[in-house]
Protein backbone atom coordinates (compact mmCIF):
# COMPACT_ATOMS: atom_id res chain seq x y z
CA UNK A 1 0.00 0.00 0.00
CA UNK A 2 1.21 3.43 -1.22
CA UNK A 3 2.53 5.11 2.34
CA UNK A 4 0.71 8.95 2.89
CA UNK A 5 3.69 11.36 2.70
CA UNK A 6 3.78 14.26 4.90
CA UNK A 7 6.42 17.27 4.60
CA UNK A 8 7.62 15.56 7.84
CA UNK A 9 8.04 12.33 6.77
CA UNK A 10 9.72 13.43 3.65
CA UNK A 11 12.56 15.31 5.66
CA UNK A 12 12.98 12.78 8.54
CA UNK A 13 13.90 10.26 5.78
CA UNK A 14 15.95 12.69 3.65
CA UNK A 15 18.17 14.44 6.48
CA UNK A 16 17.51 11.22 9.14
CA UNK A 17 16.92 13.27 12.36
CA UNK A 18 13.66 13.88 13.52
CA UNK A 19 11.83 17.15 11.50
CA UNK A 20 10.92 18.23 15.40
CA UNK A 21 14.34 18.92 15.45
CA UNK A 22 14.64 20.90 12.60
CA UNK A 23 14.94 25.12 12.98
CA UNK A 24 13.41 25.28 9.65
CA UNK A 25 10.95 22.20 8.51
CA UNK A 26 11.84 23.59 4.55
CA UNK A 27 15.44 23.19 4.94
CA UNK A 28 16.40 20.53 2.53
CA UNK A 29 18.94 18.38 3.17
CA UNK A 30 22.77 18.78 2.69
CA UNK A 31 25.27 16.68 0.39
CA UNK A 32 25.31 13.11 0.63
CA UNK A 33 29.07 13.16 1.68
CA UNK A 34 27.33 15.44 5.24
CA UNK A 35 29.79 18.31 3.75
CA UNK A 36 29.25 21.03 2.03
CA UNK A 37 30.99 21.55 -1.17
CA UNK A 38 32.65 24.60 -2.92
CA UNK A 39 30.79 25.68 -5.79
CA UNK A 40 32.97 25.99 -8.75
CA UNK A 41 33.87 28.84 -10.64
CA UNK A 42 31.19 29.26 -12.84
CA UNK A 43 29.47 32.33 -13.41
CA UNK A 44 26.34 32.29 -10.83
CA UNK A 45 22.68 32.89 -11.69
CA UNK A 46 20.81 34.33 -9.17
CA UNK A 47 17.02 33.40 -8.83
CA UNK A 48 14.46 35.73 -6.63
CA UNK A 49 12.01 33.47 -5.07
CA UNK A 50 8.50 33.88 -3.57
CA UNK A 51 9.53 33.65 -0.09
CA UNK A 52 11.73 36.49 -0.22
CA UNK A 53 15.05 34.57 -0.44
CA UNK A 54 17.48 34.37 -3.17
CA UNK A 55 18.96 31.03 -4.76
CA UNK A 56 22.35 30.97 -6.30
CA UNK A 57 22.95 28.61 -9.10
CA UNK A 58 25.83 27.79 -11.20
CA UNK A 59 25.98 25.51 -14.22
CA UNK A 60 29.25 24.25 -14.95
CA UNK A 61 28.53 21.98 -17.98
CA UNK A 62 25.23 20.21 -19.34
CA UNK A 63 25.28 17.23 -16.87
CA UNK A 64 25.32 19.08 -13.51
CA UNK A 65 24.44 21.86 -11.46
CA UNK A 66 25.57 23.66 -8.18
CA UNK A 67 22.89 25.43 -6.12
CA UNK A 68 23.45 27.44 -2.65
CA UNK A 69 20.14 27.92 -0.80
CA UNK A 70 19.93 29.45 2.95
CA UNK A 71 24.03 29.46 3.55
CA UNK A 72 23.96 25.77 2.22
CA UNK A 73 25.49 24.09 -1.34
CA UNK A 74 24.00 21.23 -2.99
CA UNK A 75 25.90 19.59 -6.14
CA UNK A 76 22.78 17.82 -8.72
CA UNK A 77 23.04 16.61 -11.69
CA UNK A 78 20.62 16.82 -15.03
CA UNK A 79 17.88 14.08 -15.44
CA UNK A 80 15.62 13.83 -18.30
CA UNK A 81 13.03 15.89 -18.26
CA UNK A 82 9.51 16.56 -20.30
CA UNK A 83 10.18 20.35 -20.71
CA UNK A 84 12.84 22.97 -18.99
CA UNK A 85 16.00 21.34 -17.49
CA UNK A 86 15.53 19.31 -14.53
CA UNK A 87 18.54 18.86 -11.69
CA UNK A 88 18.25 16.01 -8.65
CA UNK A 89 20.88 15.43 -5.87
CA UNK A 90 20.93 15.55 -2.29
CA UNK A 91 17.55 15.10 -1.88
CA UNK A 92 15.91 18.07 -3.68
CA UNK A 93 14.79 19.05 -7.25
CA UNK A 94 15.94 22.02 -9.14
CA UNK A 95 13.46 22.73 -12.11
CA UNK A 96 13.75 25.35 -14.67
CA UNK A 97 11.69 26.67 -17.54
CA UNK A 98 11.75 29.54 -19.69
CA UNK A 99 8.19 31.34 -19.48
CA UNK A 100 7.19 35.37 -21.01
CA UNK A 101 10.91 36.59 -21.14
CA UNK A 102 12.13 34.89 -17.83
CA UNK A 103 13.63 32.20 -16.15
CA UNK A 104 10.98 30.33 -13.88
CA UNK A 105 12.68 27.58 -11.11
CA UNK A 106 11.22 25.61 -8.34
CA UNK A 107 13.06 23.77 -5.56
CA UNK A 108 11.22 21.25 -4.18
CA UNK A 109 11.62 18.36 -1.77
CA UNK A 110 11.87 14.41 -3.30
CA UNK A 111 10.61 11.74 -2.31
CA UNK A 112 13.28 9.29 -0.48
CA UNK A 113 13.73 7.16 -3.83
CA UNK A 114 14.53 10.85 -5.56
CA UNK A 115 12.32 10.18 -8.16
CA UNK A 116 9.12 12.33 -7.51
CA UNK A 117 8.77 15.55 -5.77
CA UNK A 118 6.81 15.67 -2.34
CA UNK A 119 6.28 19.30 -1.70
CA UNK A 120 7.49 22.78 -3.12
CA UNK A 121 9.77 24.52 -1.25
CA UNK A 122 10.51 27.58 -3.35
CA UNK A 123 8.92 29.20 -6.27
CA UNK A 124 11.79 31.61 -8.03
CA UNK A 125 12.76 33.58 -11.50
CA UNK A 126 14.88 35.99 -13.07
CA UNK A 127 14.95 37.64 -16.25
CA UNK A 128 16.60 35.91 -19.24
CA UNK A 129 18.64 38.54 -20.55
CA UNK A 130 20.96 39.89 -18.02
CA UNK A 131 23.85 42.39 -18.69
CA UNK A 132 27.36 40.55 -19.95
CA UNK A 133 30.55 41.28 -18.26
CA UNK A 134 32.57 44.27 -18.70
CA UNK A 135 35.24 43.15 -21.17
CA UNK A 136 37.84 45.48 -19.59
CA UNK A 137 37.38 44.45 -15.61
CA UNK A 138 35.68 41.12 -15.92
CA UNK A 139 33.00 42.49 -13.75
CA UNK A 140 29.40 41.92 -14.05
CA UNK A 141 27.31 44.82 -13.56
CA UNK A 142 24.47 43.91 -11.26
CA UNK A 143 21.15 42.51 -12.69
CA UNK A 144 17.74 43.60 -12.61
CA UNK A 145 15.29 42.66 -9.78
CA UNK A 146 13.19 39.87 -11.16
CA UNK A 147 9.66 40.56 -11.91
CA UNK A 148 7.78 38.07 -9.15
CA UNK A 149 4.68 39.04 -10.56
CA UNK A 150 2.31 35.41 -10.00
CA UNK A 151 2.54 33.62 -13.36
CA UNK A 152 -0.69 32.61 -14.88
CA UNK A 153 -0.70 28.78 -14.92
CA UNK A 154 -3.19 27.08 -17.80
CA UNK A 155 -6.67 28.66 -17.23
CA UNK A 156 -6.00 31.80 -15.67
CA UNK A 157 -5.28 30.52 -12.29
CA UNK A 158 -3.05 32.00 -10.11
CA UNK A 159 0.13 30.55 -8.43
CA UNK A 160 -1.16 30.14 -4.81
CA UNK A 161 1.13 30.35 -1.69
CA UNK A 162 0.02 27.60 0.55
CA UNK A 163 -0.72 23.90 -0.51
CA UNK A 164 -3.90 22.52 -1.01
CA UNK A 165 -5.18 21.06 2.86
CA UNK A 166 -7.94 18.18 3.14
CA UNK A 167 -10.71 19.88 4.71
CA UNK A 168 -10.85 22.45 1.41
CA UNK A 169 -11.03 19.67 -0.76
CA UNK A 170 -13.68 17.85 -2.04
CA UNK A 171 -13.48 14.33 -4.01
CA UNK A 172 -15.70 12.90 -6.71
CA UNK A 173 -15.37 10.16 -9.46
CA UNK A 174 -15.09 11.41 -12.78
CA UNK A 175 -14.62 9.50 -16.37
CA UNK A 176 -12.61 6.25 -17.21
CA UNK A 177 -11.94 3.73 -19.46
CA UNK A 178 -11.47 0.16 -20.18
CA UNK A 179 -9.46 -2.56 -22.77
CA UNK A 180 -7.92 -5.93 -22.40
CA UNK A 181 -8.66 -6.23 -18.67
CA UNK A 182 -7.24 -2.92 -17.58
CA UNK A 183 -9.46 -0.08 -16.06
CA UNK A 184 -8.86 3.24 -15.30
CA UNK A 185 -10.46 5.86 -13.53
CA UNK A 186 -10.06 9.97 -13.02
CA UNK A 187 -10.99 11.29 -9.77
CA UNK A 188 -11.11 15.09 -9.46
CA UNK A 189 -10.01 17.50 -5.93
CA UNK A 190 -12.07 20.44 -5.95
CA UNK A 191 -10.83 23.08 -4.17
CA UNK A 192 -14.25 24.58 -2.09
CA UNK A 193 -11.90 26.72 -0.15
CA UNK A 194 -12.27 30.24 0.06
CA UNK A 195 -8.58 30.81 -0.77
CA UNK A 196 -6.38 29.45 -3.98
CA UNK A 197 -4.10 26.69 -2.68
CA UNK A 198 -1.74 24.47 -4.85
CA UNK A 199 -1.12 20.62 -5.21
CA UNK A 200 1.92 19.11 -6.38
CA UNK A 201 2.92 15.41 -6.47
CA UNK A 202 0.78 11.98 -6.00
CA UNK A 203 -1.79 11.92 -3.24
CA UNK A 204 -2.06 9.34 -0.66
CA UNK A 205 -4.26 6.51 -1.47
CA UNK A 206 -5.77 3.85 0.60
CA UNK A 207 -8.64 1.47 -0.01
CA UNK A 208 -11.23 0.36 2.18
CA UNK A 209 -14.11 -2.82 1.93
CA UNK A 210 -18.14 -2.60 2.40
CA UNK A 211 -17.29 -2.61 6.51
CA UNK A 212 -14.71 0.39 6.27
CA UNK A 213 -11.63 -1.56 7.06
CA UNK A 214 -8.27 -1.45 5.38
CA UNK A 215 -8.17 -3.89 2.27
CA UNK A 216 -4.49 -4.79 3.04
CA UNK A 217 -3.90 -7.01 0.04
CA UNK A 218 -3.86 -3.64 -2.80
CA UNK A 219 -0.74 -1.55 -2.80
CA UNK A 220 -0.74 1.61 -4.21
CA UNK A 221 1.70 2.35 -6.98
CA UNK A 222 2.78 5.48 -7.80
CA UNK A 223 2.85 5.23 -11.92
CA UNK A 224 4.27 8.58 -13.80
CA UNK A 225 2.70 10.41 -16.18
CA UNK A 226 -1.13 9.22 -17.06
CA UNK A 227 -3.51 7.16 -19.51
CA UNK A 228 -2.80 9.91 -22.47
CA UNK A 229 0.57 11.39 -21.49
CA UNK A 230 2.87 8.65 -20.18
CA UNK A 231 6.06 9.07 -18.43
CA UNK A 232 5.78 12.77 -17.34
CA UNK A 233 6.73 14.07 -14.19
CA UNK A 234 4.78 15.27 -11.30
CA UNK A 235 4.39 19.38 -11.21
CA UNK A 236 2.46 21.85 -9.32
CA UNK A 237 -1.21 22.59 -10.09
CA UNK A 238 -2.68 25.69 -8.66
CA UNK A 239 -6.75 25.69 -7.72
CA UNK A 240 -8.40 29.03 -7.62
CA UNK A 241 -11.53 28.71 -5.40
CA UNK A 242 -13.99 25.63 -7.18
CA UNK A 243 -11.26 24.75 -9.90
CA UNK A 244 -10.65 21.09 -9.80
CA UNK A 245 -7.79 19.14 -10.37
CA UNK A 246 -7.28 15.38 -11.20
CA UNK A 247 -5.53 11.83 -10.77
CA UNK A 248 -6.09 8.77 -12.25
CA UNK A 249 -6.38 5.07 -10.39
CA UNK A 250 -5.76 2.39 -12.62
CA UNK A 251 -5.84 -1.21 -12.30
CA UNK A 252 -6.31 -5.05 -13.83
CA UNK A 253 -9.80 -7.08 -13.46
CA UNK A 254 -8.27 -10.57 -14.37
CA UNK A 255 -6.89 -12.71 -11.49
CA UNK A 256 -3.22 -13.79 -11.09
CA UNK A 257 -3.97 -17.16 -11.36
CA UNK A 258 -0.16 -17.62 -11.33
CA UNK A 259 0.01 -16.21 -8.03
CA UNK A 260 -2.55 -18.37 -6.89
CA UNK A 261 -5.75 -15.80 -7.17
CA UNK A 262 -8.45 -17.09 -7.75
CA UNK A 263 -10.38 -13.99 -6.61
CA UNK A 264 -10.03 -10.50 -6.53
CA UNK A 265 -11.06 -8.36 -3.27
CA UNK A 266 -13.92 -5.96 -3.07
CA UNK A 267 -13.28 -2.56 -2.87
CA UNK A 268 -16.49 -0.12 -1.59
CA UNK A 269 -14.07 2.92 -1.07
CA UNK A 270 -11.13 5.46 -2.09
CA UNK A 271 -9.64 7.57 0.91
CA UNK A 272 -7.03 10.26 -0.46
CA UNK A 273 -4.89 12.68 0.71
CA UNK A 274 -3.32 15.83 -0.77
CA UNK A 275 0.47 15.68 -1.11
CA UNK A 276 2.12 16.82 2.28
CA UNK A 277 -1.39 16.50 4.15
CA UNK A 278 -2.88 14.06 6.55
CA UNK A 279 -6.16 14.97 6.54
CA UNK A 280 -8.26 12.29 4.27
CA UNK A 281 -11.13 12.34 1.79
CA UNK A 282 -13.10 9.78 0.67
CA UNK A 283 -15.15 8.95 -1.65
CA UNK A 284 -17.56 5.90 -2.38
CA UNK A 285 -16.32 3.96 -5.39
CA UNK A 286 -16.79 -0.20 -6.16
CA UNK A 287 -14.45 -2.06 -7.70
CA UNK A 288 -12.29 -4.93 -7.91
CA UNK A 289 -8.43 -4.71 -8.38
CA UNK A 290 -6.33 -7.51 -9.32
CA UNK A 291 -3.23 -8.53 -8.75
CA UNK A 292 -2.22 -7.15 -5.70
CA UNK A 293 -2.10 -3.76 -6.56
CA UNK A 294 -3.49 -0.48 -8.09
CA UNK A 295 -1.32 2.74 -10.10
CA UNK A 296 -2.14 5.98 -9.07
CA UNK A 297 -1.15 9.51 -11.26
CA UNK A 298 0.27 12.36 -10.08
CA UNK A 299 -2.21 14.86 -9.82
CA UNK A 300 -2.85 16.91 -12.60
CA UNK A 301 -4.80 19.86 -14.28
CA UNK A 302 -7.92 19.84 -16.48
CA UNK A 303 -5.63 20.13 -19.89
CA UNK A 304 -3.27 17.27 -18.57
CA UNK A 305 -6.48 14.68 -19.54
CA UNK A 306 -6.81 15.13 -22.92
CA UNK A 307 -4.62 13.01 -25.70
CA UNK A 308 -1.07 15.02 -26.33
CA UNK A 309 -0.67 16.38 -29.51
């Protein structure tokens, strides 16, 4: 069964101390090595994030980057990415994209496999042309003050500051489909808040029978991408007041008869959470997985459901 991540959870296994410990529950964790290590000489980009902090980045060749963020240095390197360029290492995720004549980045926390993100930690950007060096000193004059203006994400919505919570959110069962004994099934968060909030990553998902207990025998998968766009990475989805966003549960209605199945348990209900929450939803939903297990999406926006083009 798919484990609920919380913030906390994600940085007790990332920095291994308790996060009751922790000064600051967004610090992410430090090099792998527990030292800190120089950045190199490369020129450094500075980002302006939401919070109010700056992040210092340096890119010394395509395969890596080197990122100071509150007094501390990471070292990632580049991992394949849908869009943008996309940095991993010591726990966090530096992603950047190029959106209306800037630079856009977010640092976020991953999850302790360092394959998906858990939770944002800083939303950043600075302007893509910045002035060159003076030939004659080698020094650079200093840049602009990005414009931190809240991007427009698809649909008008604005960035929000605070993740999406449980009690705002409200979960129903959408479309699906079916072929060749797989089934698959969108469920949509509505945000009945009064306030925008954002969601970013795979929710918590647990399964329970007709008597409201635990049906043990179903793990939950986390499964990139979704039915029309496979393979694509988790990223933030912001929910103005009513907007909805989505994730997909998919899974197989023919026994493992290999395994020994014979039958396939009975499903009445699908409890969620929001990334970084604990507070669950639920939602009545019958069905019968197979095989031990069920894949879940990360959560996505409206556009993210129809075919790519």
């Amino acid at each position: 069964m798919l484990h609920r991540l919380t913030v906390c959870v994600a940085i007790t296994a990332l920095i291994g101390v308790s996060a009751c410990q922790q000064a600051s529950p967004d610090q992410p964790a430090p090099s792998s090595d527990g030292q800190a290590q120089a950045p190199s000489e490369a020129l450094a980009v500075r980002y302006a994030c939401g919070s109010g902090v700056t992040i210092e980045a340096r890119y010394p060749n395509k395969t890596s980057a080197q990122m100071t963020y509150k007094g501390q240095d990471y070292v990632l390197r580049n991992v394949q990415a849908a869009s943008g360029a996309r940095y991993i290492g010591s726990g966090v995720e530096w992603w950047t994209t190029s959106r209306d004549g800037r630079e856009v980045a977010t640092l976020s926390l991953l999850s302790p496999n360092e394959e998906v993100a858990v939770s944002v930690l800083e939303q950043c950007a600075r302007p893509l042309t910045a002035p060159a060096p003076d030939l004659t000193t080698g020094i650079t004059p200093p840049q602009p003050k990005p414009d931190l203006k809240p991007i427009p994400a698809q649909g008008g919505v604005l960035p929000a500051s605070a993740p999406c919570k449980g009690p705002q959110l409200k979960m129903a069962v959408e479309d699906g489909d079916a072929g060749a004994g797989n089934r698959v099934r969108n469920f949509s968060l509505q945000n009945v808040g009064t306030n925008a909030c954002t969601l970013t990553g795979y929710p918590g998902v647990n399964l329970l029978d007709g008597r409201g207990q635990a049906v043990n025998s179903v793990r939950a998968d986390q499964s990139p991408g979704s039915y029309f766009r496979q393979g694509q990475a988790p990223t933030p989805v912001d929910l103005a007041p009513q907007a909805k966003a989505y994730f997909e549960v998919a899974w197989n209605v023919i026994p493992n008869e290999a395994a020994g199945q014979k039958t396939c348990p009975n499903v009445a209900t699908v409890r969620a959470t929001a990334p970084g929450d604990t507070a669950a939803i639920s939602q009545s939903f019958a069905f019968q997985p197979c095989g031990g297990k069920i894949r879940v999406s990360p959560i996505r926006s409206a556009s993210a459901l129809q075919p790519a083009t």
